[in-house]
PDB file of N, CA and C in Angstrom:
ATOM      1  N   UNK A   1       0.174  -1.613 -39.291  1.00  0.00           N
ATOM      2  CA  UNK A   1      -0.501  -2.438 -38.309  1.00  0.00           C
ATOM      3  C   UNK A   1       0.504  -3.108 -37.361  1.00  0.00           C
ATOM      4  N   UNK A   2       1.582  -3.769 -37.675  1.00  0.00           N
ATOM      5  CA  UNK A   2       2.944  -4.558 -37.538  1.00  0.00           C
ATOM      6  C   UNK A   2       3.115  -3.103 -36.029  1.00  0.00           C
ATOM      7  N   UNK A   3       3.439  -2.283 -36.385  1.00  0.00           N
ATOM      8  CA  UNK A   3       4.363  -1.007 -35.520  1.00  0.00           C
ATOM      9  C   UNK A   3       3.222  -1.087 -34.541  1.00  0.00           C
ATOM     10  N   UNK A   4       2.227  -0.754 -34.453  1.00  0.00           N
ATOM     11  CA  UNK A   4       1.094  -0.311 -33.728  1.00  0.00           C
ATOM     12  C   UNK A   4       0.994  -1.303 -32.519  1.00  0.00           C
ATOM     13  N   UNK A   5       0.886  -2.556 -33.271  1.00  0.00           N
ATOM     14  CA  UNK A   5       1.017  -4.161 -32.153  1.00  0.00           C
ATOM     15  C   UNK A   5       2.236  -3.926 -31.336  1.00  0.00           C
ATOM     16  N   UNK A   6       3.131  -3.483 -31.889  1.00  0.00           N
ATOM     17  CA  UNK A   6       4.918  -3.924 -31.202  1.00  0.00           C
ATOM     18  C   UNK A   6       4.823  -2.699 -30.124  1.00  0.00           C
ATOM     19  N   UNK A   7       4.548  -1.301 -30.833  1.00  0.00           N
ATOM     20  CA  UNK A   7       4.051  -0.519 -29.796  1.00  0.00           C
ATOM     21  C   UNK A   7       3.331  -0.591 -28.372  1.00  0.00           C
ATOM     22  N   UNK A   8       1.955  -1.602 -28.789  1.00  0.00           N
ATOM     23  CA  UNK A   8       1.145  -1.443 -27.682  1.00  0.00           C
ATOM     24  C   UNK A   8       2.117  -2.329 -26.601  1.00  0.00           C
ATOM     25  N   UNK A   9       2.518  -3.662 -27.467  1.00  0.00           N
ATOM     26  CA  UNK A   9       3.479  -4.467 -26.614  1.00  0.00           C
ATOM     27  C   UNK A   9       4.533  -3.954 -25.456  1.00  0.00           C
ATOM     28  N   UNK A  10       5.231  -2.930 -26.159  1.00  0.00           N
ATOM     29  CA  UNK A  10       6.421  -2.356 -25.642  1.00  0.00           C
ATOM     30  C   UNK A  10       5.802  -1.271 -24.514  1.00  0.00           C
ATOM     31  N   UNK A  11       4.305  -0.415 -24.606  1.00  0.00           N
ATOM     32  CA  UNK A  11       3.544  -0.085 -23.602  1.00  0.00           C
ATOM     33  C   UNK A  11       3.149  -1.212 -22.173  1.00  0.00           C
ATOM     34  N   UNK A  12       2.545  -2.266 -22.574  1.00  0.00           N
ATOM     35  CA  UNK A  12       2.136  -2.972 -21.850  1.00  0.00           C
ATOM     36  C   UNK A  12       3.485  -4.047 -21.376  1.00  0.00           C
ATOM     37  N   UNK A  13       4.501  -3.824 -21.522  1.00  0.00           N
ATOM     38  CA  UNK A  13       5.586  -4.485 -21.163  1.00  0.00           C
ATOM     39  C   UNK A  13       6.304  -3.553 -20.069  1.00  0.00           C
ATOM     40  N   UNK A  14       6.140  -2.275 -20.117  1.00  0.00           N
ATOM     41  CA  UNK A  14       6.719  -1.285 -19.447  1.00  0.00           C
ATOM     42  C   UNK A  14       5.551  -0.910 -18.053  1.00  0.00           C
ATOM     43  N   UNK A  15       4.057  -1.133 -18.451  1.00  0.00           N
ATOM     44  CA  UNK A  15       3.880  -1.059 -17.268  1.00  0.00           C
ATOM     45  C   UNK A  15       3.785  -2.231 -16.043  1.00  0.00           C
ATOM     46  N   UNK A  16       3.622  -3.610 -16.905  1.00  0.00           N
ATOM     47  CA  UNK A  16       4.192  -4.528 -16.159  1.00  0.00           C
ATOM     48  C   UNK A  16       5.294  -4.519 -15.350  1.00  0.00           C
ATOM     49  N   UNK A  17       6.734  -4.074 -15.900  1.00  0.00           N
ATOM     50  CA  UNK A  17       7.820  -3.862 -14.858  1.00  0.00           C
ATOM     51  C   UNK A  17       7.695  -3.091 -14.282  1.00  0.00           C
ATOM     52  N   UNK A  18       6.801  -1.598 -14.278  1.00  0.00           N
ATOM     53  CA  UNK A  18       7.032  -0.646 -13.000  1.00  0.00           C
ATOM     54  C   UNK A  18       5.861  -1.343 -12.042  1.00  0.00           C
ATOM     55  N   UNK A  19       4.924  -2.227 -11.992  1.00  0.00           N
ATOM     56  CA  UNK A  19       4.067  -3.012 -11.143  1.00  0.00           C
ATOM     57  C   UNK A  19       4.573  -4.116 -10.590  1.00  0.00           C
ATOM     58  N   UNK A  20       5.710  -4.574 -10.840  1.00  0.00           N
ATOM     59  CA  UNK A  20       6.719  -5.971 -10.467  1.00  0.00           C
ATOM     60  C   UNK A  20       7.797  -4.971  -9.933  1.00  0.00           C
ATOM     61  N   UNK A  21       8.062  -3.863 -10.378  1.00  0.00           N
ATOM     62  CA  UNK A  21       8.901  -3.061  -9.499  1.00  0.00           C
ATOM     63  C   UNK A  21       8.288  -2.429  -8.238  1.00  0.00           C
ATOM     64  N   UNK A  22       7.445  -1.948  -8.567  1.00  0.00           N
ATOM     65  CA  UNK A  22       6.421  -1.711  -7.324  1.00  0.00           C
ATOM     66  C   UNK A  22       6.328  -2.092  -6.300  1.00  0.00           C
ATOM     67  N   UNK A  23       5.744  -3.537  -6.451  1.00  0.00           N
ATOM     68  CA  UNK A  23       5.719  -4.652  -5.624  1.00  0.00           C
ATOM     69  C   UNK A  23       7.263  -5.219  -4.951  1.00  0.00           C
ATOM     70  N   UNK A  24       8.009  -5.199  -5.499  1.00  0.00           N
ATOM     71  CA  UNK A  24       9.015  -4.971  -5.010  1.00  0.00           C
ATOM     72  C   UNK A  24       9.783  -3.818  -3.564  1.00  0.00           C
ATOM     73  N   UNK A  25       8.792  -3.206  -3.690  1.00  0.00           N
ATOM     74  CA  UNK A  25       9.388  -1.812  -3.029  1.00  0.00           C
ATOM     75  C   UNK A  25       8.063  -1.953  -2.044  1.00  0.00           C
ATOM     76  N   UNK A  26       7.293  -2.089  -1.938  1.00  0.00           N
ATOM     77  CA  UNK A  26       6.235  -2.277  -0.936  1.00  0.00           C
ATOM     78  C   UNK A  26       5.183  -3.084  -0.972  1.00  0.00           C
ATOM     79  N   UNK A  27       4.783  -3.994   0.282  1.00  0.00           N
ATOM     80  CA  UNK A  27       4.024  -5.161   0.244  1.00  0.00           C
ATOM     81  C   UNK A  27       3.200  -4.689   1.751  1.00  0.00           C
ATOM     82  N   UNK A  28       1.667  -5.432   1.374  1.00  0.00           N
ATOM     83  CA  UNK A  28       1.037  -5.131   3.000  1.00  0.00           C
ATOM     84  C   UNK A  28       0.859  -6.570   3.294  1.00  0.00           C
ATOM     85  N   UNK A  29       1.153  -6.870   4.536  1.00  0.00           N
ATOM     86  CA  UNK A  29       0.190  -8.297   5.090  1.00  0.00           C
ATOM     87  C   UNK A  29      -0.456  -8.143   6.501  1.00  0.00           C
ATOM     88  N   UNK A  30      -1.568  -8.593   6.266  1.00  0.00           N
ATOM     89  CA  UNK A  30      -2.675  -8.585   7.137  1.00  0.00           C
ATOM     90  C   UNK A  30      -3.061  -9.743   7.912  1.00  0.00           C
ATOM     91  N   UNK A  31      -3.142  -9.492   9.442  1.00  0.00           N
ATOM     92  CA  UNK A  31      -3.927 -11.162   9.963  1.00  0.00           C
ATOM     93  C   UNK A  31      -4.974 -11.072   9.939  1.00  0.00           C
ATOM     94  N   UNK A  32      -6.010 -11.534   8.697  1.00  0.00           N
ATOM     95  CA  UNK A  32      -7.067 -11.740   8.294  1.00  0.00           C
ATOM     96  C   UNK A  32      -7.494 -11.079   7.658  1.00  0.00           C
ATOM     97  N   UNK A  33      -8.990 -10.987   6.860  1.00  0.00           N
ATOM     98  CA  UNK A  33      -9.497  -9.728   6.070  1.00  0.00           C
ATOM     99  C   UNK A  33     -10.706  -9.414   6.904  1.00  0.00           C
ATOM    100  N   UNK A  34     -11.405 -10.321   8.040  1.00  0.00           N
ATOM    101  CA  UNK A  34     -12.699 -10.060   8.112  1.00  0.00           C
ATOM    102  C   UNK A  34     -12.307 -10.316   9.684  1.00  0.00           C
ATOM    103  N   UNK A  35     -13.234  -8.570  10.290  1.00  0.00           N
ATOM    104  CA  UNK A  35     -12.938  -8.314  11.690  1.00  0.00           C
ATOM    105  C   UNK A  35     -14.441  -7.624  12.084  1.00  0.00           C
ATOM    106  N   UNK A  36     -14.183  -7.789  13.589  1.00  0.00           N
ATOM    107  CA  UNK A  36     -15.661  -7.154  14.094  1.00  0.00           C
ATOM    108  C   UNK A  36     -15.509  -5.825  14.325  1.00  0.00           C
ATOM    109  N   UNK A  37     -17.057  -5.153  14.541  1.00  0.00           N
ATOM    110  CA  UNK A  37     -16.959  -3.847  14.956  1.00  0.00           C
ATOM    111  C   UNK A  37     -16.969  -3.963  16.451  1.00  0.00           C
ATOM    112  N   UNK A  38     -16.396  -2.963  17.187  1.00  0.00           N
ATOM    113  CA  UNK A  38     -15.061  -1.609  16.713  1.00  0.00           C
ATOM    114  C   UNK A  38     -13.788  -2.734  16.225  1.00  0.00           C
ATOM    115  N   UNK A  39     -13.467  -2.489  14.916  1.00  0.00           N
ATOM    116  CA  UNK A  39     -11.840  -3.052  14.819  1.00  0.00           C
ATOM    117  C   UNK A  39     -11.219  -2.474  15.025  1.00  0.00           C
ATOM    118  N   UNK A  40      -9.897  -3.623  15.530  1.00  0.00           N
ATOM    119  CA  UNK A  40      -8.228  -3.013  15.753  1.00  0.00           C
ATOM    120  C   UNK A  40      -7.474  -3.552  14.938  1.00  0.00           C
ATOM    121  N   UNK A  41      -7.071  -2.871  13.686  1.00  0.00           N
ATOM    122  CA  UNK A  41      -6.493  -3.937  12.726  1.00  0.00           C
ATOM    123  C   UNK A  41      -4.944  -3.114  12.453  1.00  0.00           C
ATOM    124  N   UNK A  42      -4.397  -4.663  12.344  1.00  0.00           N
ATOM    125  CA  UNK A  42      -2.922  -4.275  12.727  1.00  0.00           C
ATOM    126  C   UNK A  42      -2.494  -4.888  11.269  1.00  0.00           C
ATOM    127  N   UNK A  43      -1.830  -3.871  10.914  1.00  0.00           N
ATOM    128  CA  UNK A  43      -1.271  -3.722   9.510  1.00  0.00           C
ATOM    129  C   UNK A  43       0.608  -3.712   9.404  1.00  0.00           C
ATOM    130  N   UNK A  44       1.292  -4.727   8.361  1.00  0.00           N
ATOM    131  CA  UNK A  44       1.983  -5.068   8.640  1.00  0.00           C
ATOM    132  C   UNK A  44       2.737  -4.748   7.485  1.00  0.00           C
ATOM    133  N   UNK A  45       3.710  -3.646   7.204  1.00  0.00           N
ATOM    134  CA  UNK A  45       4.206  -3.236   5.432  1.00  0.00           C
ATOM    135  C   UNK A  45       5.084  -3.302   5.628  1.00  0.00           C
ATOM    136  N   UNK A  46       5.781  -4.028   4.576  1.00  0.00           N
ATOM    137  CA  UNK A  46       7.060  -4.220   4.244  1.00  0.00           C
ATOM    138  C   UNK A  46       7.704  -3.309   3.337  1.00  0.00           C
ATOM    139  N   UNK A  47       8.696  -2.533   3.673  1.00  0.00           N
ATOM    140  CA  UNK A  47       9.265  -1.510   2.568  1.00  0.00           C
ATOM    141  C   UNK A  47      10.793  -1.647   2.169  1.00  0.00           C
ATOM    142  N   UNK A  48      11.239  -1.576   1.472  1.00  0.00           N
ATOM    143  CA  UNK A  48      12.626  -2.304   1.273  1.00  0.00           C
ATOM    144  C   UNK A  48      13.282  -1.114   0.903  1.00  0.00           C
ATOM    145  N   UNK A  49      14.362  -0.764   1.690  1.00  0.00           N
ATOM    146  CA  UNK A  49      14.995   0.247   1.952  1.00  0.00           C
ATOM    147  C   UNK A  49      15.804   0.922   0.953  1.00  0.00           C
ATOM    148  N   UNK A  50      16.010   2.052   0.665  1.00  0.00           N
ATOM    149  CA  UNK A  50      16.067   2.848  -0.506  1.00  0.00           C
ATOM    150  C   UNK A  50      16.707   4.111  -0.018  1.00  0.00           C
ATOM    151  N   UNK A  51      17.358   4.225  -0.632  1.00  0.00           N
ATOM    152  CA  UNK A  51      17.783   6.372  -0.071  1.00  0.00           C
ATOM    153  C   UNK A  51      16.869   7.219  -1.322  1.00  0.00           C
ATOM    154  N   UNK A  52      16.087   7.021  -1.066  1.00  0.00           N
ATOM    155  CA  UNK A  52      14.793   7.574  -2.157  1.00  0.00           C
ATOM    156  C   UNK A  52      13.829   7.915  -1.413  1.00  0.00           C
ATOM    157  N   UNK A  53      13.587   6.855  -0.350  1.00  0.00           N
ATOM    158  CA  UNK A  53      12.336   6.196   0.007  1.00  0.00           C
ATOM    159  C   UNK A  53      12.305   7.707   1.566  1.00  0.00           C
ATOM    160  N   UNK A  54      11.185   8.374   1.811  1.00  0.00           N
ATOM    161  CA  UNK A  54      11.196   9.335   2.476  1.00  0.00           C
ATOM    162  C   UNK A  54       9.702   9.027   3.829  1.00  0.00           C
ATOM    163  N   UNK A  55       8.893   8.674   2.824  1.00  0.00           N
ATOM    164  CA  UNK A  55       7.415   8.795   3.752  1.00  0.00           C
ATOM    165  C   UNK A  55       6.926   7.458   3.380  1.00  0.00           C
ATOM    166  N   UNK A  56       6.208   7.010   4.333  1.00  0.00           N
ATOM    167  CA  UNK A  56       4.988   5.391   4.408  1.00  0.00           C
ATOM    168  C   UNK A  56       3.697   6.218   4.742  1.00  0.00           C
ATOM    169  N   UNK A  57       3.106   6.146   3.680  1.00  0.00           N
ATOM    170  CA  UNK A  57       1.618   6.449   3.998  1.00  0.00           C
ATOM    171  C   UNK A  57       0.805   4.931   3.777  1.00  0.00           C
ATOM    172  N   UNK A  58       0.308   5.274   5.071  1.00  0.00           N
ATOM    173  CA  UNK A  58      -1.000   3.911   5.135  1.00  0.00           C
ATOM    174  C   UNK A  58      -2.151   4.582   5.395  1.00  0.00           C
ATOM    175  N   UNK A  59      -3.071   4.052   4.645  1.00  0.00           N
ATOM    176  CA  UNK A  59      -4.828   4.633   4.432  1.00  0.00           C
ATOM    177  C   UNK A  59      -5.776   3.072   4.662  1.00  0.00           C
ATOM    178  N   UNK A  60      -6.203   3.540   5.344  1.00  0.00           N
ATOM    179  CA  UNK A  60      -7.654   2.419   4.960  1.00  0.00           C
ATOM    180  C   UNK A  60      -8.430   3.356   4.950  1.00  0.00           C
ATOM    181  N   UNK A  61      -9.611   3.193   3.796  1.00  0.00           N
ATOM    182  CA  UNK A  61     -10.030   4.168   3.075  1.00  0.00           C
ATOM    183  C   UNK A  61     -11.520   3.149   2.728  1.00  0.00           C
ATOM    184  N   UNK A  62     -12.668   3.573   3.659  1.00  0.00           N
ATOM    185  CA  UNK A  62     -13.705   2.537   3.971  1.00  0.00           C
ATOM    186  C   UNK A  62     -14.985   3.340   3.257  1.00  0.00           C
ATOM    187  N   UNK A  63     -16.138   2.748   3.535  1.00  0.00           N
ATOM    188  CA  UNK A  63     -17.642   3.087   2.709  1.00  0.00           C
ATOM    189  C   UNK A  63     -17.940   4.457   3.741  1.00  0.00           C
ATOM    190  N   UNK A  64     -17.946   4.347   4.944  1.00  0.00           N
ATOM    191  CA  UNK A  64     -18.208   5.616   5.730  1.00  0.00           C
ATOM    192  C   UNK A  64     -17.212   5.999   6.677  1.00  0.00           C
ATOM    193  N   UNK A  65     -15.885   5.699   6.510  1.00  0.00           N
ATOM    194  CA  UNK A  65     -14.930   5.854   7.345  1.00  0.00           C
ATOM    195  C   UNK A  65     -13.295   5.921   6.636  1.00  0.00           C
ATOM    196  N   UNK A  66     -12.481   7.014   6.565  1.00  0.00           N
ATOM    197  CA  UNK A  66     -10.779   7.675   6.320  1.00  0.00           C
ATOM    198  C   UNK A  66     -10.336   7.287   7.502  1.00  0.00           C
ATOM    199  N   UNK A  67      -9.172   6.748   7.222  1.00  0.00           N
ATOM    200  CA  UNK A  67      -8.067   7.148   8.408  1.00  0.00           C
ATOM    201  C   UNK A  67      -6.617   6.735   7.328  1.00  0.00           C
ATOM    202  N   UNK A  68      -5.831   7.398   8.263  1.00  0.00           N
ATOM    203  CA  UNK A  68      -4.125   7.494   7.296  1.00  0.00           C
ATOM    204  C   UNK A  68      -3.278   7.896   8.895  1.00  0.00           C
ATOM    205  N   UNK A  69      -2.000   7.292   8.127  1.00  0.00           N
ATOM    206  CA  UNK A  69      -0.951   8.260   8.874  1.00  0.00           C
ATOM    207  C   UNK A  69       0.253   8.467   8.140  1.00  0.00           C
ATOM    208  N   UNK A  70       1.228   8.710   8.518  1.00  0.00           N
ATOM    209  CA  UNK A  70       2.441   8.775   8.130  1.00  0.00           C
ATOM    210  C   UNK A  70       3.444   8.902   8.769  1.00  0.00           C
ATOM    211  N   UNK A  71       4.887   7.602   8.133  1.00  0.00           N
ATOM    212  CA  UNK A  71       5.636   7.602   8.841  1.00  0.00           C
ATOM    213  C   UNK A  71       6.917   8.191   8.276  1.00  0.00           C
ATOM    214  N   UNK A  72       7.745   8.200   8.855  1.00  0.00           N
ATOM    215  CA  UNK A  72       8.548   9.163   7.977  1.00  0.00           C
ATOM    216  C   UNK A  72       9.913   7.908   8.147  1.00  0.00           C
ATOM    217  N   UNK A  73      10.599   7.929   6.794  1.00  0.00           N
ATOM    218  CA  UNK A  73      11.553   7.164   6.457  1.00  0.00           C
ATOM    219  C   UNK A  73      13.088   7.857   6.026  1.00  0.00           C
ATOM    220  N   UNK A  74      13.949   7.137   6.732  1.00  0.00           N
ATOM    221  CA  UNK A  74      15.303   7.263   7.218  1.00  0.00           C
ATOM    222  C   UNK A  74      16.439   6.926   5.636  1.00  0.00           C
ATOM    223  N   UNK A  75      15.795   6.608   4.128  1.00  0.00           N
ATOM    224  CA  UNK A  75      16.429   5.936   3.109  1.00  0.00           C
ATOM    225  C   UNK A  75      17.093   4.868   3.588  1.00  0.00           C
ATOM    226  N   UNK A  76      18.219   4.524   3.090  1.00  0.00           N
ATOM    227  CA  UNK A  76      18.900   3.125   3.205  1.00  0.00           C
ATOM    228  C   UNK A  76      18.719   2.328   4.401  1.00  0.00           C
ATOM    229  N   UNK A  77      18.918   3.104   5.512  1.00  0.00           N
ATOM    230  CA  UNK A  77      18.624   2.842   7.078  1.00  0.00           C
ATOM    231  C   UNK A  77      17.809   2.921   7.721  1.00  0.00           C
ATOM    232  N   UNK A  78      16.635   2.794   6.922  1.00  0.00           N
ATOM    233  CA  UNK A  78      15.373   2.230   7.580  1.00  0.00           C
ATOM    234  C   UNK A  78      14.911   0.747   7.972  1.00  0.00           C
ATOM    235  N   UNK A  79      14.602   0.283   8.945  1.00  0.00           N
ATOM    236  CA  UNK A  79      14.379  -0.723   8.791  1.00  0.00           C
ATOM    237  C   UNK A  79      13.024  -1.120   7.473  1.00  0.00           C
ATOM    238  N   UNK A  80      13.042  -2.617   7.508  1.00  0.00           N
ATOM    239  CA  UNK A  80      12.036  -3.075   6.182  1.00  0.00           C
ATOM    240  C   UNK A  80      11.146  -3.477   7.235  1.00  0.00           C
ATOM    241  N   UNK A  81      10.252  -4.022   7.957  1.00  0.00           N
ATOM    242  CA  UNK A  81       9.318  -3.613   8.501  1.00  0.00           C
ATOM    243  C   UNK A  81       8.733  -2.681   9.453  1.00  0.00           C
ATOM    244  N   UNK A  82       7.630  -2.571   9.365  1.00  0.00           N
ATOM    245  CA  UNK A  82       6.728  -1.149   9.840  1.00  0.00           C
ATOM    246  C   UNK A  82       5.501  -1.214  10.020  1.00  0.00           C
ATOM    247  N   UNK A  83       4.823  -1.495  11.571  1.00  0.00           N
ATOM    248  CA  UNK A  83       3.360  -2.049  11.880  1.00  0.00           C
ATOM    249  C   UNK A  83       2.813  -0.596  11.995  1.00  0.00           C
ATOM    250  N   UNK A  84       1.559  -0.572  11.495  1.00  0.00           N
ATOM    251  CA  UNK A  84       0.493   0.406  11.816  1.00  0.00           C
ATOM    252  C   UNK A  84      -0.705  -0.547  12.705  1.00  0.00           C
ATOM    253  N   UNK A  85      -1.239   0.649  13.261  1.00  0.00           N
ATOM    254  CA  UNK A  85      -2.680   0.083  13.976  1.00  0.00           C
ATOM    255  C   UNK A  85      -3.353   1.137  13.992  1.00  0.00           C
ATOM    256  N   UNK A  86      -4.992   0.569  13.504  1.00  0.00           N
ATOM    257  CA  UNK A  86      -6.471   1.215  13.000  1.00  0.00           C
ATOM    258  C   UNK A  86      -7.236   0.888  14.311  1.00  0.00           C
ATOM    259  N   UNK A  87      -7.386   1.785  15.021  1.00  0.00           N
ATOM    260  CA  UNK A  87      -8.802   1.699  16.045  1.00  0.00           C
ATOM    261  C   UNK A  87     -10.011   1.897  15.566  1.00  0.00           C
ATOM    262  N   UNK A  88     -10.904   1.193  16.033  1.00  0.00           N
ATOM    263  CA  UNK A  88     -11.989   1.560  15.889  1.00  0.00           C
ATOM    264  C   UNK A  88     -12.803   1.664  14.961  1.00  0.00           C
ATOM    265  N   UNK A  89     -12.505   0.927  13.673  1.00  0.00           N
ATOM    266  CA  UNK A  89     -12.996   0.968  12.653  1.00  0.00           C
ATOM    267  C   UNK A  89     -14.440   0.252  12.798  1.00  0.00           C
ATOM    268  N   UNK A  90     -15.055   1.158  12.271  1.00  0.00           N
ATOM    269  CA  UNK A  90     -16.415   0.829  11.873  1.00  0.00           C
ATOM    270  C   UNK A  90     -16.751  -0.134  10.571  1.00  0.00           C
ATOM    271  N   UNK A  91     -18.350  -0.517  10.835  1.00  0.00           N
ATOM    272  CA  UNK A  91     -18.408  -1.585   9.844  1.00  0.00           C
ATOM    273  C   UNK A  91     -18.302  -0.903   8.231  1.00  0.00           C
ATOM    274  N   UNK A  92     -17.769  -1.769   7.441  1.00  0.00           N
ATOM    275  CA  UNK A  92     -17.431  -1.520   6.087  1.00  0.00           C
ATOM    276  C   UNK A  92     -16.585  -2.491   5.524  1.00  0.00           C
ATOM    277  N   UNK A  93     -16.721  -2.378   4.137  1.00  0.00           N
ATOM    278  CA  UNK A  93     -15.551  -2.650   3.011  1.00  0.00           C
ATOM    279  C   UNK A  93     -14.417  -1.747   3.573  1.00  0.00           C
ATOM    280  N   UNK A  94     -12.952  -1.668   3.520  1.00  0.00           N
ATOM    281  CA  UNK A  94     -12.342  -0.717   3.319  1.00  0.00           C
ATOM    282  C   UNK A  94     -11.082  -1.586   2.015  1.00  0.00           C
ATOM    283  N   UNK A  95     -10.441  -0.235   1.649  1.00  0.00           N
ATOM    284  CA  UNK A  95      -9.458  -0.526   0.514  1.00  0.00           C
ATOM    285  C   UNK A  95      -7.961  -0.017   1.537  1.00  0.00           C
ATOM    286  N   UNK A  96      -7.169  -1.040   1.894  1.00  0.00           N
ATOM    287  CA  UNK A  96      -5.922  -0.655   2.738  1.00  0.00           C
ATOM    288  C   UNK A  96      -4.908  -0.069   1.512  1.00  0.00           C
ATOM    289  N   UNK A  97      -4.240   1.144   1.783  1.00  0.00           N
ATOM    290  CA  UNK A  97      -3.516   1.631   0.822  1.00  0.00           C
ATOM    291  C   UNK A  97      -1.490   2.015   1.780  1.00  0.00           C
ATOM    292  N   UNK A  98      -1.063   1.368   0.989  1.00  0.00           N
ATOM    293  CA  UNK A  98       0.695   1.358   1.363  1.00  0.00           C
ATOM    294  C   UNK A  98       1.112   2.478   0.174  1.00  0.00           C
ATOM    295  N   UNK A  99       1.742   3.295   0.359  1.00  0.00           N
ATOM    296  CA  UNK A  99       2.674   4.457  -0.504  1.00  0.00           C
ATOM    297  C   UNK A  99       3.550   4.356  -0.044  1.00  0.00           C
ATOM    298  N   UNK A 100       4.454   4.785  -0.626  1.00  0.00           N
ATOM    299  CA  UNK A 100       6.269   5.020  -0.866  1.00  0.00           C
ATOM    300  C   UNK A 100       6.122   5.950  -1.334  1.00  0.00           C
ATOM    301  N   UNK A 101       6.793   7.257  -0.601  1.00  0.00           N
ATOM    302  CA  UNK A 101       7.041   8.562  -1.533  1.00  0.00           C
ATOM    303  C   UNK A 101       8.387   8.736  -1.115  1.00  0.00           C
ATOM    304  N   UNK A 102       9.176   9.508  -2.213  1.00  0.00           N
ATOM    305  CA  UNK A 102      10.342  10.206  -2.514  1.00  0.00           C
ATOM    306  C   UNK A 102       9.900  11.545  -2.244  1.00  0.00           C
ATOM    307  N   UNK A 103      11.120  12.494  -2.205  1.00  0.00           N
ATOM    308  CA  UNK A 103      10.678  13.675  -2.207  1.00  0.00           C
ATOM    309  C   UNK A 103       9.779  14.585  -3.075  1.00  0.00           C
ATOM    310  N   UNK A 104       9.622  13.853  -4.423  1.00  0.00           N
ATOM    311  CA  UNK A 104       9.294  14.473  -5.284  1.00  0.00           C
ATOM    312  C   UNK A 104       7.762  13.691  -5.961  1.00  0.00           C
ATOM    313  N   UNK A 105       7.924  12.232  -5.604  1.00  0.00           N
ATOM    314  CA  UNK A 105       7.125  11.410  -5.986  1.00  0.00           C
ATOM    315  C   UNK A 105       6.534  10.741  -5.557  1.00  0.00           C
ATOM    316  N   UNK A 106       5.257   9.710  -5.528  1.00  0.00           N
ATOM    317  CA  UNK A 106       5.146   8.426  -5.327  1.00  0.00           C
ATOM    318  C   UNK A 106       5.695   6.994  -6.011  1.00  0.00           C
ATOM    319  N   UNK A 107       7.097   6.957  -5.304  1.00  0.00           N
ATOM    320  CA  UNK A 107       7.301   5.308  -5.403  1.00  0.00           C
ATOM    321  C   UNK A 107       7.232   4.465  -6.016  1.00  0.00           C
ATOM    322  N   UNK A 108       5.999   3.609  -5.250  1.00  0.00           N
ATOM    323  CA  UNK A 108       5.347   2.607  -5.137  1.00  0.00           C
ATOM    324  C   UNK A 108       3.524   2.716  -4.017  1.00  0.00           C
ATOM    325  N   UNK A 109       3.045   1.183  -4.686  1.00  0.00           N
ATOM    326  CA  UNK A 109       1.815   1.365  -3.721  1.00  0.00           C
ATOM    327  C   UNK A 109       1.595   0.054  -3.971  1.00  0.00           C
ATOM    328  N   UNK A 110       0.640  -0.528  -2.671  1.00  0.00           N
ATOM    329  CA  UNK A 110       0.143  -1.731  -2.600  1.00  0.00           C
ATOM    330  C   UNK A 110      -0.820  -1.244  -1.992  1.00  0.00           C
ATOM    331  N   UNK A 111      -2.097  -2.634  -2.080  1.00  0.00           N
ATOM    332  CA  UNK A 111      -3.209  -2.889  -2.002  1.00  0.00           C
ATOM    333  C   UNK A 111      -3.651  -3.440  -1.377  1.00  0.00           C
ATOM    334  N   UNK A 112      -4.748  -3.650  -0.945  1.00  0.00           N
ATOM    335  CA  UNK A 112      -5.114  -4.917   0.248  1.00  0.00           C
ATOM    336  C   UNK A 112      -6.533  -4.709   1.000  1.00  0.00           C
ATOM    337  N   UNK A 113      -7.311  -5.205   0.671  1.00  0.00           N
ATOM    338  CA  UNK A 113      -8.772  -4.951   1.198  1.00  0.00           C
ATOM    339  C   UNK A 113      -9.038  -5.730   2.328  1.00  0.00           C
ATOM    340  N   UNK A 114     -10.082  -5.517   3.565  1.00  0.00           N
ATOM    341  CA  UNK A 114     -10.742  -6.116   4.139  1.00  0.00           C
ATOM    342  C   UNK A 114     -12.028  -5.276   5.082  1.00  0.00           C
ATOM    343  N   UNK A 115     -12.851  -6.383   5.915  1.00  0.00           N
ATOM    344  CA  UNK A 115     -14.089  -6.484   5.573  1.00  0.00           C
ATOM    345  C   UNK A 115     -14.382  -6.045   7.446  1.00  0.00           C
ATOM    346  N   UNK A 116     -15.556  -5.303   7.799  1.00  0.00           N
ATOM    347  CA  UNK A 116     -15.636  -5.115   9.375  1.00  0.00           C
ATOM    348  C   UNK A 116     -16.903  -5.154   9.088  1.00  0.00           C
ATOM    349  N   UNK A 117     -17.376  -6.265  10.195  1.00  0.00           N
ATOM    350  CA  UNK A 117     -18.248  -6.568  10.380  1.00  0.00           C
ATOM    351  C   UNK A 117     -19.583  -6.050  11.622  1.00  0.00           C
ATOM    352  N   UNK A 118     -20.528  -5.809  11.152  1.00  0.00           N
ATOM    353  CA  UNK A 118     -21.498  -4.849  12.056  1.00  0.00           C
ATOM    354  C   UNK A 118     -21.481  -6.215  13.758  1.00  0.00           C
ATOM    355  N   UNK A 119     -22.037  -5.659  14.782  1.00  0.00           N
ATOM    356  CA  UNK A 119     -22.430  -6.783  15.770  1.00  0.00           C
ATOM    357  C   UNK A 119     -23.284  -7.215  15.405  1.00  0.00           C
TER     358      UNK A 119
END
């Protein structure tokens, strides 16, 4: 019983640091969560520079509406901020999504919701 506890511990201790590492490696901030329709929402990610670090994918990823892009990253000599802008978003929930990919992997990711409002 003793092993099983220390186990789950040593699980749930490990994914805590790759989520504090995570966060570390990419952050979104937003001016505001709640915008009108058509929105223009200007998205603001912070990525902290890495010779790993290859692509920024940003998604807002809504109830009836995708959009993404991608930027492509320079490793060490990238700068740490990086604005995106969403036209036209229609009304919805959406879920804003930040990635960090390596060549081989994803990174890191952050989170960040907000809200568009019908007229």
């Amino acid at each position: 019983m003793k092993r099983r506890t220390v186990a789950l511990l040593v699980v749930l201790a490990a994914a805590l640091v790759a989520r504090v590492a995570a966060a570390d490696i990419v952050e979104i901030r937003l001016h505001g969560h709640y915008f009108s329709e058509p929105a223009t929402v200007q998205i603001t990610v912070m990525v902290e520079p890495d010779a790993a670090n290859r692509v920024l994918r940003v998604e807002a990823d809504g109830d009836q509406m995708y959009r993404s892009t991608d930027v492509e990253l320079s490793g060490n000599t990238e700068s740490r901020v990086h604005t995106v802008e969403f036209r036209n978003l229609e009304a919805g929930a959406y879920v804003l999504r930040a990635e960090v990919l390596s060549a081989d992997k994803v990174r890191a990711v952050a989170t960040s919701e907000l809200m568009v409002t019908g007229r």
